[in-house]
N, C-alpha and C. Protein backbone atom coordinates (compact mmCIF):
# COMPACT_ATOMS: atom_id res chain seq x y z
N UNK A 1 37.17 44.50 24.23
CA UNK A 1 37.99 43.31 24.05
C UNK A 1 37.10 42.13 23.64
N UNK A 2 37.54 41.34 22.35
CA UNK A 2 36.55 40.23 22.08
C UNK A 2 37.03 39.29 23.11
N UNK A 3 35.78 38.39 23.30
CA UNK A 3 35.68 37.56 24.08
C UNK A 3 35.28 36.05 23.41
N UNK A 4 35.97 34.81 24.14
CA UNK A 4 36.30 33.46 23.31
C UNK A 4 34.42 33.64 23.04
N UNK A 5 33.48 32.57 22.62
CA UNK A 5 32.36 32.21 22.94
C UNK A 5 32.11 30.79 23.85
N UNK A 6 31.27 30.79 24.92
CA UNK A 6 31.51 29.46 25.87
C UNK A 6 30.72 28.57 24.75
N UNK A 7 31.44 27.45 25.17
CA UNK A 7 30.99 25.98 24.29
C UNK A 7 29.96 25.70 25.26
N UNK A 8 28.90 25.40 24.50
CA UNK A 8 27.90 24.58 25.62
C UNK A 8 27.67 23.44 24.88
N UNK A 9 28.02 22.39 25.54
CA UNK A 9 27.77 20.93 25.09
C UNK A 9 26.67 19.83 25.14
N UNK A 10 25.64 20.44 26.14
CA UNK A 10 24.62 19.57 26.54
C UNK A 10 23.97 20.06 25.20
N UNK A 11 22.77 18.97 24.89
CA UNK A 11 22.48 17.85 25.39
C UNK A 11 23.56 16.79 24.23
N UNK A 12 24.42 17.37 23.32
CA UNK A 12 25.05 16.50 22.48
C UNK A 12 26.26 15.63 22.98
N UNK A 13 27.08 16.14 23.94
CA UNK A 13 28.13 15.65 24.55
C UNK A 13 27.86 14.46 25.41
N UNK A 14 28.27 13.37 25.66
CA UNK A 14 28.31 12.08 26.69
C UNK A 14 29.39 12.00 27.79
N UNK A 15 29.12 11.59 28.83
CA UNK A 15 29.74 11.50 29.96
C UNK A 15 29.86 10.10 29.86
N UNK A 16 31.38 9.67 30.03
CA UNK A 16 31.23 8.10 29.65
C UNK A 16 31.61 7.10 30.58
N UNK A 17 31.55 8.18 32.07
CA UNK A 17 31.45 7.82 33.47
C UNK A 17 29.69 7.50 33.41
N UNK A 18 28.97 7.76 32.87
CA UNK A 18 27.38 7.76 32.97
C UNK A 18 26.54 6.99 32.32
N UNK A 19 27.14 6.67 30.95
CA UNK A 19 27.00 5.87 29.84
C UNK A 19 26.70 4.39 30.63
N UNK A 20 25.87 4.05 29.43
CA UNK A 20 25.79 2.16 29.81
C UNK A 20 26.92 1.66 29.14
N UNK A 21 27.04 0.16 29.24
CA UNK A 21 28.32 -0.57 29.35
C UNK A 21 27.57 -1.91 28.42
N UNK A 22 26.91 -2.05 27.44
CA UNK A 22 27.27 -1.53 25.86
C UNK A 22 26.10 -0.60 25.96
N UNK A 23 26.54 0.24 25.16
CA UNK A 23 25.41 1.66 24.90
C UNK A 23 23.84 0.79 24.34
N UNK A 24 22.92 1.61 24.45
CA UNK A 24 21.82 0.80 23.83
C UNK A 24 21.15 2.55 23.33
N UNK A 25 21.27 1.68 22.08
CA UNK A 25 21.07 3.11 20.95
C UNK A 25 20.02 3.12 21.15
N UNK A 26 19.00 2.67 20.97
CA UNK A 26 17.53 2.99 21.05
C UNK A 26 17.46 3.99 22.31
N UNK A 27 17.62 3.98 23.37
CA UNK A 27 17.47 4.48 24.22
C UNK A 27 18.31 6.10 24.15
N UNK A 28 19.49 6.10 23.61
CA UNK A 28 20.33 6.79 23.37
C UNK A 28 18.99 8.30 22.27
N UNK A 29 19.02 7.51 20.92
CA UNK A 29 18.30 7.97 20.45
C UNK A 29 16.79 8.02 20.28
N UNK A 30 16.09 7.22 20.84
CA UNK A 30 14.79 7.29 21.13
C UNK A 30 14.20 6.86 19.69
N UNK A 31 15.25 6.25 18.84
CA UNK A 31 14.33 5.53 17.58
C UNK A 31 15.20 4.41 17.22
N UNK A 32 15.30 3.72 16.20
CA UNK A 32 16.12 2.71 15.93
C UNK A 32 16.75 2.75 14.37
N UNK A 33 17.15 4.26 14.09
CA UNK A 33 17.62 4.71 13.00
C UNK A 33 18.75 3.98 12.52
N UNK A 34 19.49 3.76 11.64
CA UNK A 34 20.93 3.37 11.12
C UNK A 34 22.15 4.33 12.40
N UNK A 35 22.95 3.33 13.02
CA UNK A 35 24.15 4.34 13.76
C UNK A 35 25.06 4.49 12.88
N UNK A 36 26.16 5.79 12.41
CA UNK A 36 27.32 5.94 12.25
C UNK A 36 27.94 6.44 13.20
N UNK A 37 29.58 6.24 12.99
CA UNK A 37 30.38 6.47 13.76
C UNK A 37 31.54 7.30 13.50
N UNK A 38 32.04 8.88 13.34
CA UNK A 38 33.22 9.01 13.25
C UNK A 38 34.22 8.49 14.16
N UNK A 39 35.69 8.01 14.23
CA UNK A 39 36.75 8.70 14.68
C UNK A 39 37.73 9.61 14.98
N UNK A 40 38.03 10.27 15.78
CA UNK A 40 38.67 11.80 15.35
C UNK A 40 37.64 12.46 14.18
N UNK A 41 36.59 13.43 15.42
CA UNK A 41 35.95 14.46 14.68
C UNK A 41 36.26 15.58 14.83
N UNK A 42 37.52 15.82 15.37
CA UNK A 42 38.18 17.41 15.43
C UNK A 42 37.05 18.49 15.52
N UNK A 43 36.90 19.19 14.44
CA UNK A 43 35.88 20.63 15.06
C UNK A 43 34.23 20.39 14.23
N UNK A 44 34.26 18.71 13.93
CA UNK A 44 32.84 18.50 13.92
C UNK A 44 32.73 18.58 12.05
N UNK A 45 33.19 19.67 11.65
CA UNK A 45 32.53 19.86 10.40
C UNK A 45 31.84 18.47 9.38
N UNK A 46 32.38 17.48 9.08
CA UNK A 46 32.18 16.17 8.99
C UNK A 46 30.56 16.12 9.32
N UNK A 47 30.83 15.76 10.52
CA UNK A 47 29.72 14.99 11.14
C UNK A 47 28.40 16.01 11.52
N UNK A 48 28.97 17.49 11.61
CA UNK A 48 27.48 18.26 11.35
C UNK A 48 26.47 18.58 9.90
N UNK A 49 27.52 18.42 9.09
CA UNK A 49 27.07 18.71 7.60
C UNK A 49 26.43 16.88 6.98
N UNK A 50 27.00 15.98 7.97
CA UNK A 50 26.37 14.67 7.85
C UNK A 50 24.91 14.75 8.91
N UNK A 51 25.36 15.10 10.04
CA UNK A 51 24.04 14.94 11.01
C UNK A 51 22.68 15.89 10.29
N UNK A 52 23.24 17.11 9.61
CA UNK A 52 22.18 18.17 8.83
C UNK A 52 21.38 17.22 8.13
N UNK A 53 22.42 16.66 7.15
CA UNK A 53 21.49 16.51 6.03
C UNK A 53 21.12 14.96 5.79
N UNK A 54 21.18 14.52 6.81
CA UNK A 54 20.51 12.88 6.64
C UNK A 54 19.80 12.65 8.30
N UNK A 55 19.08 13.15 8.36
CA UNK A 55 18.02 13.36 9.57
C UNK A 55 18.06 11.71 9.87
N UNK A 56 17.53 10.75 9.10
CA UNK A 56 17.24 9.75 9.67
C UNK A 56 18.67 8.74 9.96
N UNK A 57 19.69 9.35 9.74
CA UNK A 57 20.56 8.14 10.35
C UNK A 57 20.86 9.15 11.92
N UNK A 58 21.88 8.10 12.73
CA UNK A 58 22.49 8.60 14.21
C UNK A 58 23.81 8.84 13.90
N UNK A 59 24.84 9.88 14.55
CA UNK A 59 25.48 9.55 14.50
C UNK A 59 26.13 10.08 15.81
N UNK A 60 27.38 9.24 15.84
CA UNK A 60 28.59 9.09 17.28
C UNK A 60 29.73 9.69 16.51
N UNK A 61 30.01 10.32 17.44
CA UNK A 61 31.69 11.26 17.10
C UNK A 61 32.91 11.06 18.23
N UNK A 62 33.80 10.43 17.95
CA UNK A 62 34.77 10.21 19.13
C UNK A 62 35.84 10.68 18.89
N UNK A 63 36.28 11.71 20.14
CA UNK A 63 37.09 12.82 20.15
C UNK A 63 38.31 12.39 20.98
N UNK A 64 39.52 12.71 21.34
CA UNK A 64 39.89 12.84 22.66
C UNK A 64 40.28 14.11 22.84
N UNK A 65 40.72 15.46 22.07
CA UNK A 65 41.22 16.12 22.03
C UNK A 65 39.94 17.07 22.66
N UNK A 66 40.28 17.03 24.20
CA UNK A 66 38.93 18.23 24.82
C UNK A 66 38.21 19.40 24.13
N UNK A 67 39.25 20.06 23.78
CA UNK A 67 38.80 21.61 23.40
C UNK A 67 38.18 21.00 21.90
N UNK A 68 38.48 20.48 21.33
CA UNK A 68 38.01 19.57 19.64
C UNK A 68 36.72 18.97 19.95
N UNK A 69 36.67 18.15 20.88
CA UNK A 69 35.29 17.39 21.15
C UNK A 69 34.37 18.73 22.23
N UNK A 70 34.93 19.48 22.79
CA UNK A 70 34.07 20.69 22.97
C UNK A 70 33.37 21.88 21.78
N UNK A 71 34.17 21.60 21.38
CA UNK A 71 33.89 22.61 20.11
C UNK A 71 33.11 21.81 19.10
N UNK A 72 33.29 20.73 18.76
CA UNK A 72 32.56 19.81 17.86
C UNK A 72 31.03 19.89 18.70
N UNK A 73 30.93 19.35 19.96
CA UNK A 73 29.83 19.35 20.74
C UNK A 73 29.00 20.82 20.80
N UNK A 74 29.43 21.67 20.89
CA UNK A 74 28.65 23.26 20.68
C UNK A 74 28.09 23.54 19.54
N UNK A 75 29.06 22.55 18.60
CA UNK A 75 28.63 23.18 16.69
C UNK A 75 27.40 22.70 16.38
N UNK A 76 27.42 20.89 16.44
CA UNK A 76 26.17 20.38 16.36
C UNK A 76 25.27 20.78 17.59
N UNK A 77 25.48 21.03 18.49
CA UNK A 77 24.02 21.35 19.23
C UNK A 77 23.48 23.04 18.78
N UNK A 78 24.19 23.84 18.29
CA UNK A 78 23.96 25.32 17.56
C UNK A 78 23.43 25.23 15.91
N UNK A 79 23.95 23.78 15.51
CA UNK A 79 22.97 23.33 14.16
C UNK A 79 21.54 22.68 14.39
N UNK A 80 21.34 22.38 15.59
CA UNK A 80 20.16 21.47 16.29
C UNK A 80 20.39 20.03 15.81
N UNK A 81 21.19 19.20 15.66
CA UNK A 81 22.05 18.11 15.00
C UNK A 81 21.41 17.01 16.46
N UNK A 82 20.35 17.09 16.24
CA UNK A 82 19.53 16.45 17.91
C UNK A 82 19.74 14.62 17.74
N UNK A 83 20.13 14.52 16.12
CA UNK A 83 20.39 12.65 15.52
C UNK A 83 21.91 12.66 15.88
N UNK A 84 22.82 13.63 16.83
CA UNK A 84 24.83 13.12 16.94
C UNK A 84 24.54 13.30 18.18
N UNK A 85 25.86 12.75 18.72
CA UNK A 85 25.98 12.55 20.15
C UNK A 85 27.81 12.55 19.73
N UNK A 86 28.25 12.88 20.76
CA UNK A 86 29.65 12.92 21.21
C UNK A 86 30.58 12.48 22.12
N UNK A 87 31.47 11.86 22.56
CA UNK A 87 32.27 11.20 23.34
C UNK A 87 33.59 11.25 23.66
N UNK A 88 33.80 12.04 24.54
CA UNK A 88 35.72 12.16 24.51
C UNK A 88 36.26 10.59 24.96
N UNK A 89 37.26 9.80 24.11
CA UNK A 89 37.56 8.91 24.44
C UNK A 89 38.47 8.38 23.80
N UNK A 90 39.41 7.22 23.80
CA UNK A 90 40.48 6.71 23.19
C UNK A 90 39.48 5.77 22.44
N UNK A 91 39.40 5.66 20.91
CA UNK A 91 38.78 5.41 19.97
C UNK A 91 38.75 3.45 20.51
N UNK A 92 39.66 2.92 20.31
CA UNK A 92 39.62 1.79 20.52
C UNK A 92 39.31 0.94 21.37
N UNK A 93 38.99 1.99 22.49
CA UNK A 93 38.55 1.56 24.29
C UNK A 93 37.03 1.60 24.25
N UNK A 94 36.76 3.17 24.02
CA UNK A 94 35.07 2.95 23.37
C UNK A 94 34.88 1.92 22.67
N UNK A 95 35.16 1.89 21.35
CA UNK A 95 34.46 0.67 20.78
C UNK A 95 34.32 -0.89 21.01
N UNK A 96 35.31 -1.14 21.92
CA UNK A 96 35.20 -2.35 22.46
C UNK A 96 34.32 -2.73 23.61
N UNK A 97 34.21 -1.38 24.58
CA UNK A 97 33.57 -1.38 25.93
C UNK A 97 31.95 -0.83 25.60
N UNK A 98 31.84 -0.21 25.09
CA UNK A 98 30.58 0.41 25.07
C UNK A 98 29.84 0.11 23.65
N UNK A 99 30.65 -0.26 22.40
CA UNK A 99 29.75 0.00 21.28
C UNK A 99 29.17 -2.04 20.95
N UNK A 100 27.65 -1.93 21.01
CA UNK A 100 26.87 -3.23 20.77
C UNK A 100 27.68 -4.31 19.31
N UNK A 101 27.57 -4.90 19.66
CA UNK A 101 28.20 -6.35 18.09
C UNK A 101 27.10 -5.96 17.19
N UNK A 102 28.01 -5.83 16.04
CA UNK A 102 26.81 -5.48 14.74
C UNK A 102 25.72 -4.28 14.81
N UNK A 103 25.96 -3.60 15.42
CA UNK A 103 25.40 -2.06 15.46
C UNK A 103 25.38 -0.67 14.31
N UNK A 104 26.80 -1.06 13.81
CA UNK A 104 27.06 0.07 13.72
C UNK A 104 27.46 -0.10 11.86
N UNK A 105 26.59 1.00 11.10
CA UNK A 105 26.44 0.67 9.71
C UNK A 105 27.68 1.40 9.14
N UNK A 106 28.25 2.51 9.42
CA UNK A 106 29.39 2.41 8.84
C UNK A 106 30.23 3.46 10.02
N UNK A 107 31.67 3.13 9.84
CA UNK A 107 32.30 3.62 10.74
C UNK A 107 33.33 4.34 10.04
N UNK A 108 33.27 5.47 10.08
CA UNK A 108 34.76 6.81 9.08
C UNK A 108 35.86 6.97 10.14
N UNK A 109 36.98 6.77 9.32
CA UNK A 109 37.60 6.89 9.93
C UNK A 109 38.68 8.34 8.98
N UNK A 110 38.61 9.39 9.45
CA UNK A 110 39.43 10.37 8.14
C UNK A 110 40.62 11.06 8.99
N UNK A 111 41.79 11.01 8.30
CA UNK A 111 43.01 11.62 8.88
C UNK A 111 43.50 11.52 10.12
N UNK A 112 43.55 9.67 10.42
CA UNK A 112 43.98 9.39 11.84
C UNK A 112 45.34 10.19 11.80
N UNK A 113 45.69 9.74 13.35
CA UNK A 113 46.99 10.26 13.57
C UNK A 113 48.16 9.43 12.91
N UNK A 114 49.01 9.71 12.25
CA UNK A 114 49.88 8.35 11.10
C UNK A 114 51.11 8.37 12.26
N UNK A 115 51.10 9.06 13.82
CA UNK A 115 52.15 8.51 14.18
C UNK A 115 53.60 8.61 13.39
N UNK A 116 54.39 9.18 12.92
CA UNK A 116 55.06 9.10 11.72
C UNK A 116 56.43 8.16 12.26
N UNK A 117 56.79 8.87 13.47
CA UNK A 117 58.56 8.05 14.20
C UNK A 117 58.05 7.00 14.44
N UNK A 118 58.92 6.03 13.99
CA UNK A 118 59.08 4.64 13.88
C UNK A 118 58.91 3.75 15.37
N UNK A 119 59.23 4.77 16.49
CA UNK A 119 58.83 4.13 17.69
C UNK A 119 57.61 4.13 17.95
N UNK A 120 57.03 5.00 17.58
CA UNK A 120 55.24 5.55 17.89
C UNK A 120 54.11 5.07 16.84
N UNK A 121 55.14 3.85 15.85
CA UNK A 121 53.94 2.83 15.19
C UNK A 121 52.89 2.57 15.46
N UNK A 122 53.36 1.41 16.87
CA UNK A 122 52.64 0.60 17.50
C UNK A 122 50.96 1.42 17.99
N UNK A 123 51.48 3.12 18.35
CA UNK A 123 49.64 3.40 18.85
C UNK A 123 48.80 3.85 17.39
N UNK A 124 49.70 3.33 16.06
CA UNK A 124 48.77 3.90 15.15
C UNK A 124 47.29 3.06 15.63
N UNK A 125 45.93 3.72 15.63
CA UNK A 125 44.59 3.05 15.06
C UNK A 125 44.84 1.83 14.51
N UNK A 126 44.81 2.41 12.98
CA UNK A 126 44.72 1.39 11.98
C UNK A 126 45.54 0.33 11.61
N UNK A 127 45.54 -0.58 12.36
CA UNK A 127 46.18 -1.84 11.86
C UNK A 127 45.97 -3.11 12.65
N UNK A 128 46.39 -4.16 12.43
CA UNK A 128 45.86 -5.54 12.60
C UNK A 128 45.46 -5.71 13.79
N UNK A 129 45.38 -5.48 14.73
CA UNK A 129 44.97 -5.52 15.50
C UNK A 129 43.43 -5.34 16.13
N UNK A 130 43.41 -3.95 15.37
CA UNK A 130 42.24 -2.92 15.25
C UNK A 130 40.90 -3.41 14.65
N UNK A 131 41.51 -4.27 13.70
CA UNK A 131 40.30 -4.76 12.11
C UNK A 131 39.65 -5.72 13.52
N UNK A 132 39.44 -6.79 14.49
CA UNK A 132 38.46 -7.64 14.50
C UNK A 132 37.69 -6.72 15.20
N UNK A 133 38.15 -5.77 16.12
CA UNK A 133 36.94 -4.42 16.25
C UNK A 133 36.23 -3.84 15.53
N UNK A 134 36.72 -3.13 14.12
CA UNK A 134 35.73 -3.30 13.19
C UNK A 134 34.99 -4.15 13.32
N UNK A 135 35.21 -5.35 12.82
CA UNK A 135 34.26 -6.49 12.67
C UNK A 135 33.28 -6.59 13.08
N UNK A 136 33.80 -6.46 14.54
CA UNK A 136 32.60 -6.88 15.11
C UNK A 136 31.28 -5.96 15.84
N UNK A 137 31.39 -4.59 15.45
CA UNK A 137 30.80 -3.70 15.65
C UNK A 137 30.18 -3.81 14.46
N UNK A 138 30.61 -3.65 12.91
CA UNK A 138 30.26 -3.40 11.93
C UNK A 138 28.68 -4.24 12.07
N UNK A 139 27.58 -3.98 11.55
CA UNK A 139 26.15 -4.65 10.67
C UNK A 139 26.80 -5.79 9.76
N UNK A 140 26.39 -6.83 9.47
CA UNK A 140 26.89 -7.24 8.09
C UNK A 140 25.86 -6.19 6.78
N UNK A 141 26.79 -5.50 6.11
CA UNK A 141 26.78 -4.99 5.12
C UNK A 141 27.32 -3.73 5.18
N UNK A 142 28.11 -3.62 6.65
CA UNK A 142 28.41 -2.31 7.06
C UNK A 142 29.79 -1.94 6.70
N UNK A 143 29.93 -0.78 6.57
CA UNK A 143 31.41 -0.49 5.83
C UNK A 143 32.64 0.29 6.63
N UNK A 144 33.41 0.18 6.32
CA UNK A 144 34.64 0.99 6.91
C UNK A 144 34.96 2.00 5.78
N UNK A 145 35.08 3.57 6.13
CA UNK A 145 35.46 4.57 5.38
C UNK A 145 36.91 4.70 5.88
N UNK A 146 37.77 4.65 4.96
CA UNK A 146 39.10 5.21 5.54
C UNK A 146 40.01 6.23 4.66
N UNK A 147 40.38 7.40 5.23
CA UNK A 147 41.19 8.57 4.31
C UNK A 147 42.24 8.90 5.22
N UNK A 148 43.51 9.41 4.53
CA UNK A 148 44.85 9.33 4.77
C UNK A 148 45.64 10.09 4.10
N UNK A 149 46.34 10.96 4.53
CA UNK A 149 47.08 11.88 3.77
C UNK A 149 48.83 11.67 3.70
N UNK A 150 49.11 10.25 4.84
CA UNK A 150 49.90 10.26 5.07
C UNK A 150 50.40 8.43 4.42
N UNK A 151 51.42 8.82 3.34
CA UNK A 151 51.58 7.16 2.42
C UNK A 151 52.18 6.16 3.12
N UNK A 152 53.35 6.30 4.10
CA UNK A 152 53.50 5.54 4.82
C UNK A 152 52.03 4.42 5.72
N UNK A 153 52.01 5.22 6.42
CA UNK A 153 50.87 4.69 7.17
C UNK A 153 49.97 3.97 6.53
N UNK A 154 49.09 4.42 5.15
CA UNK A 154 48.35 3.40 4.37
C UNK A 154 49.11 2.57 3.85
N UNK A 155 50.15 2.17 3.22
CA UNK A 155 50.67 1.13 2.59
C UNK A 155 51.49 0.32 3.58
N UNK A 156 51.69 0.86 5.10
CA UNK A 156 52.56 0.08 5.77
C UNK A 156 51.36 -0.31 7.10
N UNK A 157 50.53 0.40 7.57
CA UNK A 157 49.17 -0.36 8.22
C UNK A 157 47.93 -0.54 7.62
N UNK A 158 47.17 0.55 6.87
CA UNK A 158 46.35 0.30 6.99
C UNK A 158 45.64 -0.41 5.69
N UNK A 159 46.22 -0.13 4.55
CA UNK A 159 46.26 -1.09 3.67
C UNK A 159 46.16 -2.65 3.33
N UNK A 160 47.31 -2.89 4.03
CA UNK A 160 47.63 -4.68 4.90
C UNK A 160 46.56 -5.00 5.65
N UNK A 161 46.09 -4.02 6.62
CA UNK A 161 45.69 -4.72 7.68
C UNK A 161 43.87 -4.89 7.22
N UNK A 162 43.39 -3.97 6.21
CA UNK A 162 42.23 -3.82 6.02
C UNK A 162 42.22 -5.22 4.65
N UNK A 163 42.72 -5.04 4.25
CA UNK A 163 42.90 -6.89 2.80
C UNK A 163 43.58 -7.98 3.72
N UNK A 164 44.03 -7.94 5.03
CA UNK A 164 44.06 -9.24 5.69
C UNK A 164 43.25 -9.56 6.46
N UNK A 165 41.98 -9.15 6.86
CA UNK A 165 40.39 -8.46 7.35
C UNK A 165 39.93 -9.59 7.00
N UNK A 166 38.36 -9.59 7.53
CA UNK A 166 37.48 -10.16 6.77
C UNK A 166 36.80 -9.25 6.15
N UNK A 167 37.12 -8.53 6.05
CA UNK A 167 36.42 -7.31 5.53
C UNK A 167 36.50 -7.26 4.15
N UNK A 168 35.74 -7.06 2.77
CA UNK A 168 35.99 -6.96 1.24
C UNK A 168 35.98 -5.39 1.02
N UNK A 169 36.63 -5.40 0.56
CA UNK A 169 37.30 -3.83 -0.22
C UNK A 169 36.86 -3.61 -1.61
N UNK A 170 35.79 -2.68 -1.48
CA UNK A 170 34.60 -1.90 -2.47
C UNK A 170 35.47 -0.37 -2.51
N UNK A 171 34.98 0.14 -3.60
CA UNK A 171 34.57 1.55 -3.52
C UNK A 171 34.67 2.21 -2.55
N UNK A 172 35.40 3.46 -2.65
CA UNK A 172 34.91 4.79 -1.81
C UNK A 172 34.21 5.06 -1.77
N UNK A 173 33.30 5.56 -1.11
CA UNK A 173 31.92 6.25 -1.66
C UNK A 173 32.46 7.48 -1.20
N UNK A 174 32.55 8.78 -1.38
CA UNK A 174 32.61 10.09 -1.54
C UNK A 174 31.23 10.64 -0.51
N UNK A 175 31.49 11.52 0.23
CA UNK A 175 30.14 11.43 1.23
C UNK A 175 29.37 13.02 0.63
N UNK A 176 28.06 12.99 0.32
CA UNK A 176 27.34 14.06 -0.28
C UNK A 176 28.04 15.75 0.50
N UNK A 177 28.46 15.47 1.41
CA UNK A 177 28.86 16.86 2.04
C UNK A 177 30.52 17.41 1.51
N UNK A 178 31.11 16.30 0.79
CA UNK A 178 32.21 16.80 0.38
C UNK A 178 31.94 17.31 -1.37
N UNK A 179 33.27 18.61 -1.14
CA UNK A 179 33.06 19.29 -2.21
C UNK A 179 33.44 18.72 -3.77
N UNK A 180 33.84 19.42 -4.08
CA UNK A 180 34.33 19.00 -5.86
C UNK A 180 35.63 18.88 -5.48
N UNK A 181 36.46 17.59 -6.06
CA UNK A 181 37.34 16.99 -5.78
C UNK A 181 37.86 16.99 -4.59
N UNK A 182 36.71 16.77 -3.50
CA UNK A 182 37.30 16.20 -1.81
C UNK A 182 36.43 14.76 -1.96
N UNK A 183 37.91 14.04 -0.63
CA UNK A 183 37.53 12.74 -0.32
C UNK A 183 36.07 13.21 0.69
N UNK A 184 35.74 14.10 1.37
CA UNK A 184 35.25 14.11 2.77
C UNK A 184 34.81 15.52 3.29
N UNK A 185 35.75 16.45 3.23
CA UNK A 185 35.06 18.06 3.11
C UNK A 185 35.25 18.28 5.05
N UNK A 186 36.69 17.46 5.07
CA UNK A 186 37.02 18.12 6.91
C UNK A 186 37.51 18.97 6.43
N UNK A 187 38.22 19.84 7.82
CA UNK A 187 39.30 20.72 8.08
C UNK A 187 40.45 20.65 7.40
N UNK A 188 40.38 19.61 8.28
CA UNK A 188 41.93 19.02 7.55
C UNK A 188 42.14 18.44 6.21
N UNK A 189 41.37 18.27 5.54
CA UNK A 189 41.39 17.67 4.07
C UNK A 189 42.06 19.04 3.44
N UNK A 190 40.82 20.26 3.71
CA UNK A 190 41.17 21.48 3.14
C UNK A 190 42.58 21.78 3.14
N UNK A 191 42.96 21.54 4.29
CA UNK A 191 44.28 22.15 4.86
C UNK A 191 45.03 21.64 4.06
N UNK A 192 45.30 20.45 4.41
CA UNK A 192 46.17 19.83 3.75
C UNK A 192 45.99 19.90 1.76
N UNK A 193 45.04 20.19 1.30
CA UNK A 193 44.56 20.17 -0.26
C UNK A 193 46.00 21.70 -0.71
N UNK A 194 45.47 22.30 0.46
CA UNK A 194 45.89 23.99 0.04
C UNK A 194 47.50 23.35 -0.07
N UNK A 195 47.98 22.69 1.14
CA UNK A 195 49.69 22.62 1.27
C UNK A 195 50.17 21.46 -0.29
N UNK A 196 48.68 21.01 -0.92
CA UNK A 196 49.32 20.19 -1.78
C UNK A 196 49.84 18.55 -1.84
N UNK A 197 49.31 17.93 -0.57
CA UNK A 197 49.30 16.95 -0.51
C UNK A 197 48.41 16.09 -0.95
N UNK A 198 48.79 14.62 -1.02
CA UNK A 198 48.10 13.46 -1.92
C UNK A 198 47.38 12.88 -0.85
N UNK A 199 46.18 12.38 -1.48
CA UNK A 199 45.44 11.72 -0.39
C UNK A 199 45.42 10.17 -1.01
N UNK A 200 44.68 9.15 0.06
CA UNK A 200 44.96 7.99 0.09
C UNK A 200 43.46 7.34 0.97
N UNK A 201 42.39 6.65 -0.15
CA UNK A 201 40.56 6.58 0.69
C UNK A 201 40.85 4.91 0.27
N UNK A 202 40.40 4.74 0.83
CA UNK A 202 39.95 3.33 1.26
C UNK A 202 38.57 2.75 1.52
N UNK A 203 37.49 1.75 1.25
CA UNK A 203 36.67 1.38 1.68
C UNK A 203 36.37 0.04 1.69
N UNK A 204 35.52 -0.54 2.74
CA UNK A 204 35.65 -1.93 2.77
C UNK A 204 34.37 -2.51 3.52
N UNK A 205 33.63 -3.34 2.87
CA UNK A 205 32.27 -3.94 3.76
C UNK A 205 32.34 -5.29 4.34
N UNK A 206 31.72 -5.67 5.60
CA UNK A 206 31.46 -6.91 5.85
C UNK A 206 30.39 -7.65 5.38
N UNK A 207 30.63 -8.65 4.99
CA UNK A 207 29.86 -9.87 3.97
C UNK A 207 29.32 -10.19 4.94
């Protein structure tokens, strides 16, 4: 009978009962590299094929979905991905409580949850609310990545809320790990590519 494989998460996973109260990356990482940040890193792919191949930046992955941020946490520590670290947490609670002002050089955000029923707006991520958190995490020169499969949601939050920002709206940049005609090269990009849906990228830096 096959058997699951156990996730082992140390040393990439964070306990955020243990964590300092704002994180201090240096210490975290033991150098003072550039930090990135996913949101929703589901099963990692993203952020291990980023942590591979750019040794000198850091990066943070924030999960809430256990078995997702377990499994993300096993992948990069089985790639030796020793520059990511991981965090199960409600994206917007971390970044306010734990992540330093002006830290953080760019922050991805790919295939939030779009929430779709009209009552369950209000917990989308992305929208006005959300942007002075950006802000104020962001570096000045630091950028917001944003991808979306779902049109509502970009033209009715996150669209608005990222051009009523202080934030200026540049270019996508396309990240070296995604393939020939992907925004990004997740799971879910694929998935959704195969079912035929339109995507919707966004990018935006602080001045």
């Amino acid at each position: 009978m096959q058997t699951k494989r156990e996730l082992i998460i140390e040393p990439i996973a964070l306990d955020v009962e243990k964590i300092s109260r704002p994180l201090d990356w240096r210490t975290l990482f033991g150098n003072d590299h550039p930090i990135e940040i996913e949101i929703g890193m589901g099963k990692g792919t993203f952020l291990t094929e980023q942590a591979k191949a750019r040794p000198q930046t850091n990066f943070l992955g924030i999960e809430w979905a256990r078995w997702f941020w377990r499994y993300a946490s096993d992948r990069l520590r089985r790639n030796q991905c020793l520059n990511a670290r991981t965090v199960r947490a409600e994206a917007s609670f971390f970044l306010t409580e734990f992540v330093p002002t002006e830290s953080i050089a760019v922050l991805h955000v790919y295939f939030p949850d779009p929430w779709p029923k009209a009552r369950h707006h209000k917990r989308r991520l992305l929208q006005d609310k959300f942007m002075p958190v950006v802000q104020r995490i962001l570096i000045p020169g630091g950028r917001l990545q944003v991808v979306t499969d779902h049109q509502g949601y970009f033209e009715e939050n996150i669209e608005p809320a990222v051009r009523g920002s202080a934030l200026t709206i540049v270019d996508y940049n396309r990240p070296g790990s995604a393939g020939e005609g992907e925004f990004v090269g997740t799971n879910f990009e694929r998935k959704y590519r195969r079912e035929g849906r339109p995507f919707y990228a966004l990018a935006a830096v602080k001045q």
